[in-house]
Protein backbone atom coordinates (compact mmCIF):
# COMPACT_ATOMS: atom_id res chain seq x y z
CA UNK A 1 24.94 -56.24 -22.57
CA UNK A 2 24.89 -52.36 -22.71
CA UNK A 3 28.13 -50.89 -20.80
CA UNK A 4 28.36 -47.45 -20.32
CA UNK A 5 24.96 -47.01 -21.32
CA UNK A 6 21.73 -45.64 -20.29
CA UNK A 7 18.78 -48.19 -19.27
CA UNK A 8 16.65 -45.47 -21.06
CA UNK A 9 18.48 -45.04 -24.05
CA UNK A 10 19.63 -47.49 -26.56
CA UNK A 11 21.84 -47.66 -29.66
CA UNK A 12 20.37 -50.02 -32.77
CA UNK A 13 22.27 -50.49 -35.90
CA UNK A 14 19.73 -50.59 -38.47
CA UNK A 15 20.53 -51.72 -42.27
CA UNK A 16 19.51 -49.38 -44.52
CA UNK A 17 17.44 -51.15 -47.80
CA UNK A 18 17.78 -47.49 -49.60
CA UNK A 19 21.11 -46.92 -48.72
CA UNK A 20 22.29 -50.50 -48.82
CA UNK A 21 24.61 -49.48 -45.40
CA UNK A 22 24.15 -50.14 -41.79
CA UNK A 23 22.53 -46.76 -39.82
CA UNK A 24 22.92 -45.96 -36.38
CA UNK A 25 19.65 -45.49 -35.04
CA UNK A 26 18.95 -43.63 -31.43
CA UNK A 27 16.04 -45.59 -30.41
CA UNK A 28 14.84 -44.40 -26.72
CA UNK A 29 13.01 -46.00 -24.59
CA UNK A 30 8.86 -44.91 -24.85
CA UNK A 31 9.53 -42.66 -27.83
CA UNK A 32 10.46 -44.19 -31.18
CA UNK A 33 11.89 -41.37 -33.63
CA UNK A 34 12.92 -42.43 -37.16
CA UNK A 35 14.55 -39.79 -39.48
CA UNK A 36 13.05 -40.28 -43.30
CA UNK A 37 16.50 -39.04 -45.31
C-alpha cells in the first residue's frame, strides 16, 4: 500500500477544518507530532 516508503514512517493527508485544505501530515510511527499553525 506504501511503495517506496518506510514501515516506520508514514505520510497522512489530513483536511484542515481552519484552513478548509487538505495538509500533509508526517505521522511516524511511536511519536505523533502535530504542528499548531
Amino acid at each position: 500500500m506504501f511503495p517506496s516508503t518506510n514501515p516506520n514512517e508514514l505520510r497522512v493527508t489530513v483536511y484542515d477544518p481552519l484552513r478548509g485544505v487538505p495538509v500533509e501530515l508526517e505521522a511516524i510511527k511511536g511519536k505523533h507530532k502535530l504542528s499548531h499553525g
